[in-house]
PDB file of N, CA and C in Angstrom:
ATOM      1  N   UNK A   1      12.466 -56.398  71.763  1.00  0.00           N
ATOM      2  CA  UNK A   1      13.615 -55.502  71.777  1.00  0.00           C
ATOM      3  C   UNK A   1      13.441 -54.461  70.671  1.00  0.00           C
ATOM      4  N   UNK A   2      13.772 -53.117  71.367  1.00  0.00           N
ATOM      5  CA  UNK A   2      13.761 -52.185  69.285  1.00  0.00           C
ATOM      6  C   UNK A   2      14.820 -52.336  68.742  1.00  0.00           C
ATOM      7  N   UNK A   3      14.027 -52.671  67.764  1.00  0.00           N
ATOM      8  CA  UNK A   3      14.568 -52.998  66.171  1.00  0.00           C
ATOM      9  C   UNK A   3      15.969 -52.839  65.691  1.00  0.00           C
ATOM     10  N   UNK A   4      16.073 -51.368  65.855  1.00  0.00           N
ATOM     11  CA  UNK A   4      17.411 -50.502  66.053  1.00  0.00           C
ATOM     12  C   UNK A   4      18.811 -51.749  66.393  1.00  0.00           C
ATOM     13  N   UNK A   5      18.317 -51.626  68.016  1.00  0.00           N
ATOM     14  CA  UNK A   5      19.295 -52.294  69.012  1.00  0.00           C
ATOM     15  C   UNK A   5      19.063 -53.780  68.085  1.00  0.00           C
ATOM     16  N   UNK A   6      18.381 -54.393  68.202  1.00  0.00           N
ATOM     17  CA  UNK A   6      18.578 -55.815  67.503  1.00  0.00           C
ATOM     18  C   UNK A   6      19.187 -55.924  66.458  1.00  0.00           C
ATOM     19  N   UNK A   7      19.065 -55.161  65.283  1.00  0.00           N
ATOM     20  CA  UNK A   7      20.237 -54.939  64.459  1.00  0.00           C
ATOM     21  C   UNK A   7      21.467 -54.790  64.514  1.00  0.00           C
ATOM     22  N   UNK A   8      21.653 -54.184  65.716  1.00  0.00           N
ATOM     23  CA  UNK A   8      22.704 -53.582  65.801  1.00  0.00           C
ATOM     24  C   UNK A   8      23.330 -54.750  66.345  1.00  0.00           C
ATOM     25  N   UNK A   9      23.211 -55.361  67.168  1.00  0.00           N
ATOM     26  CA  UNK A   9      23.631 -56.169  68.046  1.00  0.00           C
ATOM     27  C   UNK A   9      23.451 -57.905  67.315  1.00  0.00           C
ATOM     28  N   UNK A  10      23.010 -58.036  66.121  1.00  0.00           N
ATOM     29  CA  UNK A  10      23.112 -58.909  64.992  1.00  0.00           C
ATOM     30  C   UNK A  10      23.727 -58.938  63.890  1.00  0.00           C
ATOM     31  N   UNK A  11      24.397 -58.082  63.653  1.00  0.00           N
ATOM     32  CA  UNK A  11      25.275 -57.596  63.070  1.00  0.00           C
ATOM     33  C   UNK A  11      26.691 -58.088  62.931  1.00  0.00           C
ATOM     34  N   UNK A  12      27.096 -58.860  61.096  1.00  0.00           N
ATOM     35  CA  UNK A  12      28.509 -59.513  61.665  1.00  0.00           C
ATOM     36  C   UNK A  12      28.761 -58.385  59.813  1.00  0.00           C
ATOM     37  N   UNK A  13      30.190 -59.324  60.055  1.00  0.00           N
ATOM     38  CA  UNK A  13      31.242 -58.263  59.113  1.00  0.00           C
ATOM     39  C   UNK A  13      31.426 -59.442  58.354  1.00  0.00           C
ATOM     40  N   UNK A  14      31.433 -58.940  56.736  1.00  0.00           N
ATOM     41  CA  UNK A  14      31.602 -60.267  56.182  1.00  0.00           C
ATOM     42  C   UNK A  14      33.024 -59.636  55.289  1.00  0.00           C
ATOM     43  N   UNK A  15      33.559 -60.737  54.906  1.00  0.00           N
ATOM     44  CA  UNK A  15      35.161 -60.690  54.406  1.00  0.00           C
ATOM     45  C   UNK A  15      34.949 -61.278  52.894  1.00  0.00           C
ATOM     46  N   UNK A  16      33.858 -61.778  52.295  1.00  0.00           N
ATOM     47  CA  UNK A  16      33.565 -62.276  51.070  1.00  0.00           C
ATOM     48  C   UNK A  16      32.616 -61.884  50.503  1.00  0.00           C
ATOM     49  N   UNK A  17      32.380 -61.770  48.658  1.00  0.00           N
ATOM     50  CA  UNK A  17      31.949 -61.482  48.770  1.00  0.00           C
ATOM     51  C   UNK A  17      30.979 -61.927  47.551  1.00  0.00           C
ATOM     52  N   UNK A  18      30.094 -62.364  47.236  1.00  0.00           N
ATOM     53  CA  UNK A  18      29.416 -63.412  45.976  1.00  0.00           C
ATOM     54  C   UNK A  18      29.203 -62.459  44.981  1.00  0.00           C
ATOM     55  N   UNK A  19      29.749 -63.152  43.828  1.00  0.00           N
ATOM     56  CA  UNK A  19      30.051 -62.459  42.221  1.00  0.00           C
ATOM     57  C   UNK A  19      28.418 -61.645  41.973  1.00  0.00           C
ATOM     58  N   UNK A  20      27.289 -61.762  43.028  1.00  0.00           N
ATOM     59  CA  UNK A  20      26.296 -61.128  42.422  1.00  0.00           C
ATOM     60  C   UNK A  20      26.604 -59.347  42.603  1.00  0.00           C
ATOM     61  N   UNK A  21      26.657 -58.356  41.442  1.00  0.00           N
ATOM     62  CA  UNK A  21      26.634 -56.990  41.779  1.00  0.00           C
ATOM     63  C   UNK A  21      25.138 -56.460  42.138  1.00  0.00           C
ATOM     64  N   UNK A  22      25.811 -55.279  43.366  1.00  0.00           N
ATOM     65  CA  UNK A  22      25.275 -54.311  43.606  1.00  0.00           C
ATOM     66  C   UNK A  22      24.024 -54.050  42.658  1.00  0.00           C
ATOM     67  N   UNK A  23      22.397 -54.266  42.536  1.00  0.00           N
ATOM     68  CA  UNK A  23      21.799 -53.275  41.748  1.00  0.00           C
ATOM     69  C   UNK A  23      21.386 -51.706  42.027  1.00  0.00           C
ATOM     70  N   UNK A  24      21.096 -51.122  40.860  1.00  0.00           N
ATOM     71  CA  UNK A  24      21.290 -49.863  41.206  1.00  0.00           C
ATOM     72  C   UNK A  24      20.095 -49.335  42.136  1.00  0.00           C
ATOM     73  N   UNK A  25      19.273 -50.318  42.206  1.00  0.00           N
ATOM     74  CA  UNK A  25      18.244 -49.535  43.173  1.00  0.00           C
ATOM     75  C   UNK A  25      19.053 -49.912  45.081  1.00  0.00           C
ATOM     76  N   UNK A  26      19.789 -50.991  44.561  1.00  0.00           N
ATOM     77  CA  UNK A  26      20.228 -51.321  46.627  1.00  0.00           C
ATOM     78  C   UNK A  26      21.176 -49.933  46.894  1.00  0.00           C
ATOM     79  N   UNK A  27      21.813 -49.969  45.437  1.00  0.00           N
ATOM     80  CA  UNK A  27      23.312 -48.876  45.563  1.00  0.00           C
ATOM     81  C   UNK A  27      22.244 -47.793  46.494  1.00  0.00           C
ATOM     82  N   UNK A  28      21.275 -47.156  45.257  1.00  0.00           N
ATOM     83  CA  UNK A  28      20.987 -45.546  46.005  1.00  0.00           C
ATOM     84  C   UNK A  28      20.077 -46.109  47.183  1.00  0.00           C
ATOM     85  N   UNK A  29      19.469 -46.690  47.997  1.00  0.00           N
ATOM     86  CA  UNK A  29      18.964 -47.156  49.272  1.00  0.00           C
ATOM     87  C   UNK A  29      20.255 -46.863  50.066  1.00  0.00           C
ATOM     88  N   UNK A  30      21.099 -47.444  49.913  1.00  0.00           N
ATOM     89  CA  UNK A  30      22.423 -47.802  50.808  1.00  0.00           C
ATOM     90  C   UNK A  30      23.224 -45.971  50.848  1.00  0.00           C
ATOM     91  N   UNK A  31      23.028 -45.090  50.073  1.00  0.00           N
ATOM     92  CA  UNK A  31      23.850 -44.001  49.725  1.00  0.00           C
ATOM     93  C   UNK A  31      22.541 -43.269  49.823  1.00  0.00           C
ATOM     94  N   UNK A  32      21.107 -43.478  50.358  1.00  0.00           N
ATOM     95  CA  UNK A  32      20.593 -42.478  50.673  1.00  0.00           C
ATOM     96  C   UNK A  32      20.489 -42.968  52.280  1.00  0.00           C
ATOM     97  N   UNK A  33      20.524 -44.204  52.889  1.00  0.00           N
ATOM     98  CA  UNK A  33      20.455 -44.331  54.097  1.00  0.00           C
ATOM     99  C   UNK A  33      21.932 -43.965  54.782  1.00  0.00           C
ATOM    100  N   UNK A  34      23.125 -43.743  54.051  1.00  0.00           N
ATOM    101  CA  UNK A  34      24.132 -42.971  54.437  1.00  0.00           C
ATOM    102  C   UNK A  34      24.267 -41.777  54.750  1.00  0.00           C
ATOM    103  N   UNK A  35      23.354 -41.101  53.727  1.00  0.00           N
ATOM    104  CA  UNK A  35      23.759 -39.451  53.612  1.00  0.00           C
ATOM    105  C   UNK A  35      22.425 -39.039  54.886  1.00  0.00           C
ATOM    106  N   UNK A  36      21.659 -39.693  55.215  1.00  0.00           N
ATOM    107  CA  UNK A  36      20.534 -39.338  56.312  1.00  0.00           C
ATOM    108  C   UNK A  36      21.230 -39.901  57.227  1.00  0.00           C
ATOM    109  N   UNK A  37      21.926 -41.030  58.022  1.00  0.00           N
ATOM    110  CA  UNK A  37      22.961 -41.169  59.401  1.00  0.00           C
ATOM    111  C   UNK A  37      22.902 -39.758  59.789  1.00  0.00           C
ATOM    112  N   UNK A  38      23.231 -39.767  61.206  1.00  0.00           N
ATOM    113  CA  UNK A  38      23.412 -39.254  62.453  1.00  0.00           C
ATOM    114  C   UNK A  38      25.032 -38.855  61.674  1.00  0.00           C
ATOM    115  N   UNK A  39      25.214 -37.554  62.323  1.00  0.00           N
ATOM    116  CA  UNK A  39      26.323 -37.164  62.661  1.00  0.00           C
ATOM    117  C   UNK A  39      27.077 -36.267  63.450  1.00  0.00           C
ATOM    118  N   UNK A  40      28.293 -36.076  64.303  1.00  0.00           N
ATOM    119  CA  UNK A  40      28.321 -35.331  65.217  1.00  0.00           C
ATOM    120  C   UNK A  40      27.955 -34.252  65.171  1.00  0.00           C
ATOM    121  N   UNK A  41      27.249 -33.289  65.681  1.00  0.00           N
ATOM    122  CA  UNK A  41      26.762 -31.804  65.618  1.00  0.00           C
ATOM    123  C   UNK A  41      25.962 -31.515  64.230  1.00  0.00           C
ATOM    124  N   UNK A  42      25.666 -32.618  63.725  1.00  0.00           N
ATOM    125  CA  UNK A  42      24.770 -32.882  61.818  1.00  0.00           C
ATOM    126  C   UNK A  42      25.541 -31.806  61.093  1.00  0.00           C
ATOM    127  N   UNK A  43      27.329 -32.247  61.311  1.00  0.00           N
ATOM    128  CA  UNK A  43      28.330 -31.432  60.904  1.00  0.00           C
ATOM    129  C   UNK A  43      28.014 -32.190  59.155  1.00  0.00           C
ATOM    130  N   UNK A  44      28.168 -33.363  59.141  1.00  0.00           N
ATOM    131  CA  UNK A  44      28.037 -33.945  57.693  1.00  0.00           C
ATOM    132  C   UNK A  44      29.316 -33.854  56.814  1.00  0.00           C
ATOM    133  N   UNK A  45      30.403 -33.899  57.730  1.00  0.00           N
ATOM    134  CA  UNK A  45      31.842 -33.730  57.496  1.00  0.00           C
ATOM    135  C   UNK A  45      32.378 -34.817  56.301  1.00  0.00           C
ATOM    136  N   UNK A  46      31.724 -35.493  55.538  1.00  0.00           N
ATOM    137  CA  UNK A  46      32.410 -36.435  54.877  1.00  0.00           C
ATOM    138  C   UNK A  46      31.618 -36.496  53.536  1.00  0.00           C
ATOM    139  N   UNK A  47      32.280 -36.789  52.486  1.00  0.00           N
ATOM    140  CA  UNK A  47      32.072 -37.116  51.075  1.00  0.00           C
ATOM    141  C   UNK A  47      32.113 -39.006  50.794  1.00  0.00           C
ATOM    142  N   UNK A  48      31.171 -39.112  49.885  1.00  0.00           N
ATOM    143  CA  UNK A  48      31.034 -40.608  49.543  1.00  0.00           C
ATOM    144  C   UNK A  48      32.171 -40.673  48.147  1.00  0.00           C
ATOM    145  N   UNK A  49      32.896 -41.381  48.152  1.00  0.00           N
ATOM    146  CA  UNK A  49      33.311 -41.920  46.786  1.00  0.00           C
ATOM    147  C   UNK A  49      33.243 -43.264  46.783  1.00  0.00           C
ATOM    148  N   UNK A  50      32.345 -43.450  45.402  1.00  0.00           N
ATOM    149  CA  UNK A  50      32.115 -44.615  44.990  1.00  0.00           C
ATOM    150  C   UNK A  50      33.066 -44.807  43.887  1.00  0.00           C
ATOM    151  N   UNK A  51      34.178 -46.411  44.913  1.00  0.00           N
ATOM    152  CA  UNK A  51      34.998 -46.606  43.694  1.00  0.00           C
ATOM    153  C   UNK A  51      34.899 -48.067  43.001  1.00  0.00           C
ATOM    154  N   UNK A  52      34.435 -47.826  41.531  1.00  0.00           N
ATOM    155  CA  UNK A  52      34.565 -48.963  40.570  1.00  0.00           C
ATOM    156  C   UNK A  52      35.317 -49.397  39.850  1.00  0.00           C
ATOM    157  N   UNK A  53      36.338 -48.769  39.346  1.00  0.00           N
ATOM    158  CA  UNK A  53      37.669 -48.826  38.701  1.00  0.00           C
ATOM    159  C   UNK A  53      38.484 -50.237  39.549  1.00  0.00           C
ATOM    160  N   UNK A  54      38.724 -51.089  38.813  1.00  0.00           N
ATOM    161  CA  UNK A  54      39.342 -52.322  39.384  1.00  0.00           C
ATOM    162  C   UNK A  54      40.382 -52.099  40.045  1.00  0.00           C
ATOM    163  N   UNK A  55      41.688 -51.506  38.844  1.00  0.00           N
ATOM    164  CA  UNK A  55      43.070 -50.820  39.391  1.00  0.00           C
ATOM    165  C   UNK A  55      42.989 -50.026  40.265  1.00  0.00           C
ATOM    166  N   UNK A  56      41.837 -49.575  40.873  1.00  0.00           N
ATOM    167  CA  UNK A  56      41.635 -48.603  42.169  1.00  0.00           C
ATOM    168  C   UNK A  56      41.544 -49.329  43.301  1.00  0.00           C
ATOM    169  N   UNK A  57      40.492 -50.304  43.064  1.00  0.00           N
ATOM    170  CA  UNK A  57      40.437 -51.345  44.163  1.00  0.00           C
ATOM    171  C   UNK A  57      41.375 -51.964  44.104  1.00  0.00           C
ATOM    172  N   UNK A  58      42.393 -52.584  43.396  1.00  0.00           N
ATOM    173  CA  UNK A  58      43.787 -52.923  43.827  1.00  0.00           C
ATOM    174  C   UNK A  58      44.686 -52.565  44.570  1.00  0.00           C
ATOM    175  N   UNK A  59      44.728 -51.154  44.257  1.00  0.00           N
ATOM    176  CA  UNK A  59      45.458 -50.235  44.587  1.00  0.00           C
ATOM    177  C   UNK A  59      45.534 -49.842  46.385  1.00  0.00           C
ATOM    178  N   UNK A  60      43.715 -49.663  46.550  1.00  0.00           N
ATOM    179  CA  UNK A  60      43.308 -49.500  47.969  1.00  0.00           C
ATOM    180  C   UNK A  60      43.423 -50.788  48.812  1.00  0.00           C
ATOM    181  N   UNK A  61      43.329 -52.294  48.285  1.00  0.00           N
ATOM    182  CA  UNK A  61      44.395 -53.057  49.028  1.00  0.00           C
ATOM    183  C   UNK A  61      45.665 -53.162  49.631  1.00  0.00           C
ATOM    184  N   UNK A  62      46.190 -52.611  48.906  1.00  0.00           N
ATOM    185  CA  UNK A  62      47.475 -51.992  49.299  1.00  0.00           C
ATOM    186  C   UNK A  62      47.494 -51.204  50.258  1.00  0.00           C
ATOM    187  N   UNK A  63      46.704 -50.121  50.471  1.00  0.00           N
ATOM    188  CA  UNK A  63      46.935 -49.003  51.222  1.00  0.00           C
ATOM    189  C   UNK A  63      46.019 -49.379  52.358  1.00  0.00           C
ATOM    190  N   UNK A  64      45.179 -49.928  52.270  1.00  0.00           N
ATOM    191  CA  UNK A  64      44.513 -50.632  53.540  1.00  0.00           C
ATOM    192  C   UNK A  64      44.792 -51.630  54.110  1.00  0.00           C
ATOM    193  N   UNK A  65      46.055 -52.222  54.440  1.00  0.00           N
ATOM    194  CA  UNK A  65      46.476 -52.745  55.443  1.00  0.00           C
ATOM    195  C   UNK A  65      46.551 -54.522  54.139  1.00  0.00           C
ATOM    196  N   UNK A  66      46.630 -54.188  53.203  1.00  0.00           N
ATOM    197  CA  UNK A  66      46.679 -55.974  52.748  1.00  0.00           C
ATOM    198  C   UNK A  66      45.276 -56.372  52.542  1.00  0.00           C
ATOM    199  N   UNK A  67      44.176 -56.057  52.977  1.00  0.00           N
ATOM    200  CA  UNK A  67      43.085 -56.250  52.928  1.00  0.00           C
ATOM    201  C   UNK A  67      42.643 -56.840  51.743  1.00  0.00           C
ATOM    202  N   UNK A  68      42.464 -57.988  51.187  1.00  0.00           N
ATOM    203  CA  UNK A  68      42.536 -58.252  50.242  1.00  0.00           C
ATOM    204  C   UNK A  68      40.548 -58.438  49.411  1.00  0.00           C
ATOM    205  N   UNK A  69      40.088 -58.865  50.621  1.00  0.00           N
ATOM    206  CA  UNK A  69      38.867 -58.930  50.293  1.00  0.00           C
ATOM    207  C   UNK A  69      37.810 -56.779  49.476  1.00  0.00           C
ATOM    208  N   UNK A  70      38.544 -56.386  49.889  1.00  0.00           N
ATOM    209  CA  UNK A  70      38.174 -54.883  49.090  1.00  0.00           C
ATOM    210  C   UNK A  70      37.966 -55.001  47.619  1.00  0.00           C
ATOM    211  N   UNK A  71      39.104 -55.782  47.034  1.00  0.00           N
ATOM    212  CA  UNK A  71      38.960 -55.987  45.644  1.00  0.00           C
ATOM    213  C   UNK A  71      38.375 -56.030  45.171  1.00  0.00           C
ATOM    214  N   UNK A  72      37.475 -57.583  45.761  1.00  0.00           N
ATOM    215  CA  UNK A  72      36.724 -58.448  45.336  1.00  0.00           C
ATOM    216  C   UNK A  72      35.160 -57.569  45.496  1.00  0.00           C
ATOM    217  N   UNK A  73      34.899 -56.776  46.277  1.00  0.00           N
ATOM    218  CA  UNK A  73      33.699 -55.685  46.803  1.00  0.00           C
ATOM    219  C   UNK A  73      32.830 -55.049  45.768  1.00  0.00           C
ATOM    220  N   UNK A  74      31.705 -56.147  45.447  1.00  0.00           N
ATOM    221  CA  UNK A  74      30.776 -55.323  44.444  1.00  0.00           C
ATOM    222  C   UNK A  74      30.459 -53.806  44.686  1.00  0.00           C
ATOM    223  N   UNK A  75      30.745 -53.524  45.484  1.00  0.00           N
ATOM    224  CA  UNK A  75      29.914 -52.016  45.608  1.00  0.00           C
ATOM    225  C   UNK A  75      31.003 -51.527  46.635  1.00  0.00           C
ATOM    226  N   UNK A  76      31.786 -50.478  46.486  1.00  0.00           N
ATOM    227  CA  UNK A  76      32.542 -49.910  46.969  1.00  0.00           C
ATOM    228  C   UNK A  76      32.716 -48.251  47.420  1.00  0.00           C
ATOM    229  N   UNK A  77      32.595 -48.195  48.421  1.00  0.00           N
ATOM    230  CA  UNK A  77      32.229 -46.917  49.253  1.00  0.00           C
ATOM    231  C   UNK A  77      33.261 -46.571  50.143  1.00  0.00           C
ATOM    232  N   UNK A  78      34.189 -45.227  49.937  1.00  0.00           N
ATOM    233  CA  UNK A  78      35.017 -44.428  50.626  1.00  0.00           C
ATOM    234  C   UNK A  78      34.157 -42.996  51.269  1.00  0.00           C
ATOM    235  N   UNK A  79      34.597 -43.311  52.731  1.00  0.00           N
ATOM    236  CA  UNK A  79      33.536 -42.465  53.281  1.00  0.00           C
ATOM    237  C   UNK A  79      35.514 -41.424  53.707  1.00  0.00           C
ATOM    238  N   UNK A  80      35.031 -40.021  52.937  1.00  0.00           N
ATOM    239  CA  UNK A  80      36.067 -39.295  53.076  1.00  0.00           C
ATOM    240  C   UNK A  80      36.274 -37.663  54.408  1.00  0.00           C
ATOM    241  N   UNK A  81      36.830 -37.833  55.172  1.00  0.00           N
ATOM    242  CA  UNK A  81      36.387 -36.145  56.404  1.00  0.00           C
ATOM    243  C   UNK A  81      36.776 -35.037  54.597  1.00  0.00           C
ATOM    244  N   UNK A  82      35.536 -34.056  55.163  1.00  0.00           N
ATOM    245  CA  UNK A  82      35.989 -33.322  53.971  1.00  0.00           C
ATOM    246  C   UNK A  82      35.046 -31.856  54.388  1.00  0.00           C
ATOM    247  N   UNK A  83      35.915 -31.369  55.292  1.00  0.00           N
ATOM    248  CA  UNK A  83      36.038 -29.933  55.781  1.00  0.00           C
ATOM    249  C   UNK A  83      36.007 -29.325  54.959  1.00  0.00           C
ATOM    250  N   UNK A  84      36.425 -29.422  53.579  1.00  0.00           N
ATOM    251  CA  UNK A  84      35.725 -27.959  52.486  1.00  0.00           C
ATOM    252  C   UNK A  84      34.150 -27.932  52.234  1.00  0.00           C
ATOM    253  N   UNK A  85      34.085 -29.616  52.381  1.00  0.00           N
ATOM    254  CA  UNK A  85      32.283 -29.064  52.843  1.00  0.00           C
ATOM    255  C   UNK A  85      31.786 -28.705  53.390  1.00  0.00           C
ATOM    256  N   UNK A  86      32.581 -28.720  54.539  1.00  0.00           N
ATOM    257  CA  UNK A  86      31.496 -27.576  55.918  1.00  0.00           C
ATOM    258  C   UNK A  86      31.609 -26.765  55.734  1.00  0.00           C
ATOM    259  N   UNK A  87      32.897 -26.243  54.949  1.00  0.00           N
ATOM    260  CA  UNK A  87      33.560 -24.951  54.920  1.00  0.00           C
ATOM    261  C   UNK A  87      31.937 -24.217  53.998  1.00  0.00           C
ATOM    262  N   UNK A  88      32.209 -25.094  52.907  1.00  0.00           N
ATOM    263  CA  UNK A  88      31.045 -24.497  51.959  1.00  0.00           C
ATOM    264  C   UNK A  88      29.726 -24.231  51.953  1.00  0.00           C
ATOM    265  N   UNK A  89      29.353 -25.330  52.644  1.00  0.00           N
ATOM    266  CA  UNK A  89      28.277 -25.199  52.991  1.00  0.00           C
ATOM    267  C   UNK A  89      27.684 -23.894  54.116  1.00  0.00           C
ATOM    268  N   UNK A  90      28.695 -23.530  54.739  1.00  0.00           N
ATOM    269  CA  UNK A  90      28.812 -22.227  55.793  1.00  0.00           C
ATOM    270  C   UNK A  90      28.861 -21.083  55.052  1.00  0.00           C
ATOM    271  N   UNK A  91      29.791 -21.156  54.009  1.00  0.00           N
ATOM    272  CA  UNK A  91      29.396 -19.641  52.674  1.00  0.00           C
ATOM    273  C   UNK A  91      28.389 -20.327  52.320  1.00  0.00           C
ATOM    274  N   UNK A  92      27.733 -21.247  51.698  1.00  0.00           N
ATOM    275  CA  UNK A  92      26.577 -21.145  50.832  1.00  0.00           C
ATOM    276  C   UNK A  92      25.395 -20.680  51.589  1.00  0.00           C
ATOM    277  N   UNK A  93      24.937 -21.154  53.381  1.00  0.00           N
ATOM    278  CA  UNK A  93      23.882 -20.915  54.145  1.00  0.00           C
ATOM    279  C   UNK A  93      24.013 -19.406  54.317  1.00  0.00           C
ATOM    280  N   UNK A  94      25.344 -18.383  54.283  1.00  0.00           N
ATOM    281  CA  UNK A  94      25.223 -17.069  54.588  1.00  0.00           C
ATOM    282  C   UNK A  94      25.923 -17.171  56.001  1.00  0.00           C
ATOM    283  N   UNK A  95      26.702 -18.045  56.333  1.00  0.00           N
ATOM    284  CA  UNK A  95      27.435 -18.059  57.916  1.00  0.00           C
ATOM    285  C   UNK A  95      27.905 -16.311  58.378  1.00  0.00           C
ATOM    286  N   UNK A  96      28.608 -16.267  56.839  1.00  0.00           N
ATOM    287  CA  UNK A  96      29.822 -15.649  56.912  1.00  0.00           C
ATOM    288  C   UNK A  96      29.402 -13.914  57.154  1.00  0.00           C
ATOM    289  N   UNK A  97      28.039 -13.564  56.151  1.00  0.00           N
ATOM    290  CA  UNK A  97      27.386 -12.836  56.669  1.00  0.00           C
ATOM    291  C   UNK A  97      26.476 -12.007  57.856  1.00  0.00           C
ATOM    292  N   UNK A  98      26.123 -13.661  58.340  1.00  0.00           N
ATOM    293  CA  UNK A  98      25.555 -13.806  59.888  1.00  0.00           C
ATOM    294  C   UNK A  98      26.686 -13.447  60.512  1.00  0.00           C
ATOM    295  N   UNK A  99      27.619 -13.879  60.639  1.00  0.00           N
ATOM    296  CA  UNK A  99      28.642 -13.252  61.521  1.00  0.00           C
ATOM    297  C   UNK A  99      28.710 -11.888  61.809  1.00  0.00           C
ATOM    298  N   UNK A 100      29.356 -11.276  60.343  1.00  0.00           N
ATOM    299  CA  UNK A 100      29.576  -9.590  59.549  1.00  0.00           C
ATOM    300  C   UNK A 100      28.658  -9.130  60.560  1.00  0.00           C
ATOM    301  N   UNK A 101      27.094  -9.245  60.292  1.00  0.00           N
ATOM    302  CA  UNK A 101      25.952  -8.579  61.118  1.00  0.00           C
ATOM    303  C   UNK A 101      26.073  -8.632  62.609  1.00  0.00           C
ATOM    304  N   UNK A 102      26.794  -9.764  63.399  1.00  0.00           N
ATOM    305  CA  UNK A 102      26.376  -9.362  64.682  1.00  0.00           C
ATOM    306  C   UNK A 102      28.535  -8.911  65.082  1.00  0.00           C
ATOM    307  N   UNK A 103      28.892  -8.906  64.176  1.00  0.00           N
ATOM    308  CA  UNK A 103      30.297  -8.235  64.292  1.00  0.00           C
ATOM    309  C   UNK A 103      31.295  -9.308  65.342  1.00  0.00           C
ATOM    310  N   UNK A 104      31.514 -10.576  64.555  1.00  0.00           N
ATOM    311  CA  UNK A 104      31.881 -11.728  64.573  1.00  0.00           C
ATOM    312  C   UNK A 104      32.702 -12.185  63.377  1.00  0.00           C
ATOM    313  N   UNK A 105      33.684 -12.918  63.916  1.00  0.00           N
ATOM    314  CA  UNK A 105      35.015 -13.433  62.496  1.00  0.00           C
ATOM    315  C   UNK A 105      33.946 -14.868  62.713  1.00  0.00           C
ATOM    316  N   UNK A 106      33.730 -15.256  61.638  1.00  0.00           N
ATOM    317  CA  UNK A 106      33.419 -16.962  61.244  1.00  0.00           C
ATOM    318  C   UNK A 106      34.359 -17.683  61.195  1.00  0.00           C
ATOM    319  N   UNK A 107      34.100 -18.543  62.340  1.00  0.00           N
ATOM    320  CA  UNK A 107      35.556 -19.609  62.580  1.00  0.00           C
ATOM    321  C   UNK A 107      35.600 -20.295  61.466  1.00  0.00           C
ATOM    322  N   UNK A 108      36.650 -20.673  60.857  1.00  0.00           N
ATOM    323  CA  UNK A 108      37.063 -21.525  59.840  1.00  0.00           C
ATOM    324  C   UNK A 108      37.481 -23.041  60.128  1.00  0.00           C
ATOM    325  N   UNK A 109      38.247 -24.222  59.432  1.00  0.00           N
ATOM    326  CA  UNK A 109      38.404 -25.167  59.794  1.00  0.00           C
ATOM    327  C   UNK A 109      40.098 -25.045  59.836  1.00  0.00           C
ATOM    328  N   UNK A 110      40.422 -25.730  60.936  1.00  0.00           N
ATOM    329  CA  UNK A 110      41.837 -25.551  61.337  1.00  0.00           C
ATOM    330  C   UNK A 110      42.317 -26.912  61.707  1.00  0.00           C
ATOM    331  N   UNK A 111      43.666 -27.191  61.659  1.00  0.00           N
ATOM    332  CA  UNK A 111      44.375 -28.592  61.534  1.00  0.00           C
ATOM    333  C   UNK A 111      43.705 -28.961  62.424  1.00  0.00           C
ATOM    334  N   UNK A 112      43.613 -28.861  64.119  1.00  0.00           N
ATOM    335  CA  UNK A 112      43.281 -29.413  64.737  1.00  0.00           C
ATOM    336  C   UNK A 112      41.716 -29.869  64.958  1.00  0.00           C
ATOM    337  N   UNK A 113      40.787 -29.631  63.363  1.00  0.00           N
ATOM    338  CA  UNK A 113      39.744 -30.244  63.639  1.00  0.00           C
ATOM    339  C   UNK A 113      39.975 -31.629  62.974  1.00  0.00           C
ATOM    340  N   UNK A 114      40.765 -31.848  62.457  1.00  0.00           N
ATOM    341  CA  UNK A 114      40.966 -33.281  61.405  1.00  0.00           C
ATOM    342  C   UNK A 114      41.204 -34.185  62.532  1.00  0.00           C
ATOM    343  N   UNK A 115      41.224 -33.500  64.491  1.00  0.00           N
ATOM    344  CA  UNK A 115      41.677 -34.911  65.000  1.00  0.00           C
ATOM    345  C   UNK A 115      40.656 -35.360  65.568  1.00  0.00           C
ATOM    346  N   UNK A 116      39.217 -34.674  65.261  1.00  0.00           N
ATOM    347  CA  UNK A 116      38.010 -35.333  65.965  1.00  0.00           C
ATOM    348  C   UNK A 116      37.333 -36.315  64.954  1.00  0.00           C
TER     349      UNK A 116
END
């Protein structure tokens, strides 16, 4: 079977989580095999925050449904939609210019992209 699919399809979710931390070489493996993922249109719509602050992870129990096992989460990763990066990244490549030249408004990001 490829590899891929067997992974994928071996794959469980764990709810605990053993007092050993994150080292820093798994962290950047794990946050460079993130930032290379597939994404719709390789829009790349989202920001990583890595949160370590305890009272944060408390906090995001709360706001995630009771979830209590988050707390406990050596290595903690908020994957955030964050449309000022596309935004930016579209002025930084010269979008906005490319447009100007072929006499085109550069679409911007509008409420109704936050529902895809």
């Amino acid at each position: 079977m490829n590899p891929v699919i067997d992974t994928i399809l071996n794959r469980k979710s764990i709810r605990v989580y053993s007092e050993q931390p994150v080292t820093e070489a798994e962290k950047q493996t794990i946050l460079h095999a993130a930032i290379r993922a597939p994404t719709a249109g390789n829009l790349m719509l989202y920001s990583i925050i890595e949160v370590s602050d305890q009272s944060l992870k408390d906090r995001l129990v709360l706001t995630c449904d009771n979830q209590s096992f988050i707390a406990k989460a050596p290595l903690l990763l908020l994957f955030a939609a964050d449309y000022q990066r596309w935004y930016d990244y579209y002025l930084l490549t010269g979008v906005d210019s490319f447009c100007q030249s072929r006499q085109q408004v550069m679409r911007r990001p509008e409420e109704g992209d936050l529902t895809h």
